[in-house]
Protein backbone atom coordinates (compact mmCIF):
# COMPACT_ATOMS: atom_id res chain seq x y z
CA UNK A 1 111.00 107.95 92.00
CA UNK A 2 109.39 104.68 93.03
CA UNK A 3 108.92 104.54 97.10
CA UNK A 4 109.24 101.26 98.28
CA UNK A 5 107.47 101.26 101.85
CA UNK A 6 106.01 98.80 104.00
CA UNK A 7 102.72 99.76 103.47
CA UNK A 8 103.40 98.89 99.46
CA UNK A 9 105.07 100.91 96.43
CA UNK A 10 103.59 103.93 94.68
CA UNK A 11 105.35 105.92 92.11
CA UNK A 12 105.84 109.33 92.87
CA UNK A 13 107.05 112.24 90.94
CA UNK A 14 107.01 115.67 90.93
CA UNK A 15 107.33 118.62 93.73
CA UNK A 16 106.03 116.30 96.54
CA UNK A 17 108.10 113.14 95.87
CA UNK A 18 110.72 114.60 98.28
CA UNK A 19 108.19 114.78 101.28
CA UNK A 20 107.05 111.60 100.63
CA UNK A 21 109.08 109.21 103.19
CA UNK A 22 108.14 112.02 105.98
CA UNK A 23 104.57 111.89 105.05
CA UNK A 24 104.39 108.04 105.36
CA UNK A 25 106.24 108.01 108.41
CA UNK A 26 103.39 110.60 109.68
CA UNK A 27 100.53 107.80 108.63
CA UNK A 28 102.15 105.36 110.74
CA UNK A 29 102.33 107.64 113.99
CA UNK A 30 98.77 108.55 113.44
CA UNK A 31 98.05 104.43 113.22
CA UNK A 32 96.82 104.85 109.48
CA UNK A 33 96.03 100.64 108.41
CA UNK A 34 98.43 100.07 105.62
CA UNK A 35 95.97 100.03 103.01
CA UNK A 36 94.89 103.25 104.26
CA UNK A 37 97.97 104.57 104.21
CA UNK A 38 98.91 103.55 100.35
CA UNK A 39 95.26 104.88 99.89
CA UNK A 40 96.89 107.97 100.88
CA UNK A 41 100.11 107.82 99.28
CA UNK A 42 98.21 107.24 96.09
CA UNK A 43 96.44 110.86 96.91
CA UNK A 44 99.86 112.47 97.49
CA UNK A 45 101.13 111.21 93.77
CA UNK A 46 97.86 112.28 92.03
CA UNK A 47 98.55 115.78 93.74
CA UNK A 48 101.94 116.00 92.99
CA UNK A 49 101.41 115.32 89.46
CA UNK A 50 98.93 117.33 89.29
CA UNK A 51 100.64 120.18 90.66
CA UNK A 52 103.79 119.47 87.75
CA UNK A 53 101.52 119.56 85.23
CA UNK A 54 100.65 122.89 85.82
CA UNK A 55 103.88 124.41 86.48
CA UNK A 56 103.22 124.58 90.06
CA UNK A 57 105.43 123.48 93.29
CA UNK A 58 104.52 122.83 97.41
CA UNK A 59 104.88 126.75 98.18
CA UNK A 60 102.10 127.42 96.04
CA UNK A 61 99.39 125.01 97.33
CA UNK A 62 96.43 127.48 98.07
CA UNK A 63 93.48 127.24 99.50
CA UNK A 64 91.96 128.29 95.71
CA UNK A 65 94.11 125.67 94.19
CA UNK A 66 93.57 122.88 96.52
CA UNK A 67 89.50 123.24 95.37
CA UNK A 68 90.85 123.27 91.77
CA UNK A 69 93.00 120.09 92.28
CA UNK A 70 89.78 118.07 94.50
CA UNK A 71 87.61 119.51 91.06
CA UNK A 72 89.96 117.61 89.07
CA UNK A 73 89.56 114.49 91.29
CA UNK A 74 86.01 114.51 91.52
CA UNK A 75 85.25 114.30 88.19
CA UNK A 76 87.50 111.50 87.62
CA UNK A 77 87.87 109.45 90.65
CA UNK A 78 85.20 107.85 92.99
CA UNK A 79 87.16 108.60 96.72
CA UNK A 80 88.89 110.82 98.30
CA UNK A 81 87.98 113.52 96.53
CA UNK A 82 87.25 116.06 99.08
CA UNK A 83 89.08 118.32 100.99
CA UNK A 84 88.94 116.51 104.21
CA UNK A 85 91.16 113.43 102.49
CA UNK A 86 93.77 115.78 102.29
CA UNK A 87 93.51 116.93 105.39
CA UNK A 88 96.12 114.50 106.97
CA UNK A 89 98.84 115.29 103.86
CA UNK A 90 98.43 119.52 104.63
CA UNK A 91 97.80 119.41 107.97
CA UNK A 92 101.78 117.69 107.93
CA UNK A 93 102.95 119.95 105.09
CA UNK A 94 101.97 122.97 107.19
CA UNK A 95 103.50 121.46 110.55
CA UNK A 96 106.79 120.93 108.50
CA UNK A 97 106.43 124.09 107.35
C-alpha cells in the first residue's frame, strides 16, 4: 500500500498499514511539521515491517518487543531510535485501542 498524504508518500505494508491514515491524521492534530510527520510515518513502516517479518501483528506489540524492535533500529539507523520516538505512534495505538 503506498499512502499518498499531504505531508508526502511512504510505502507501507504489513499489520500497521491499516492504521496508517488515522495515525497521520493524529500528527496533524498534535501540529507535527510535515517533515516531521513523514519522519514519523517512515518509523511506522520500519515497525510494521518489522513486525511481518517476524510473524507478528499490532495485538502483540509488547513492552519486551518494542525494546527488541528500537535494538534493531539502533544498530542500523542514526534517529529515532529510542523509545520516546514511538511514543506519539503507541500512545495513539493504545487510545484507539
Amino acid at each position: 500500500m503506498t499512502v499518498v498524504s499531504t505531508t508526502g508518500r511512504v510505502h507501507i505494508q504489513g499489520p500497521l498499514e491499516t492504521y496508517v491514515a488515522g495515525f497521520e491524521a493524529e500528527l496533524r492534530r498534535l501540529g507535527f511539521a510535515p517533515a516531521s510527520a513523514v519522519n514519523q510515518l517512515h518509523l511506522v513502516a520500519h515497525l510494521s515491517g518489522w513486525l511481518d517479518a517476524q510473524s507478528l501483528g499490532v495485538e502483540d506489540l509488547t513492552v519486551e518487543r518494542v525494546e527488541a524492535f528500537i535494538g534493531e533500529r539502533r544498530a542500523s539507523y542514526t534517529a529515532l531510535f529510542c523509545r520516546r520516538a514511538l511514543r506519539p505512534l503507541l500512545g495513539w495505538l493504545a487510545a484507539s485501542g
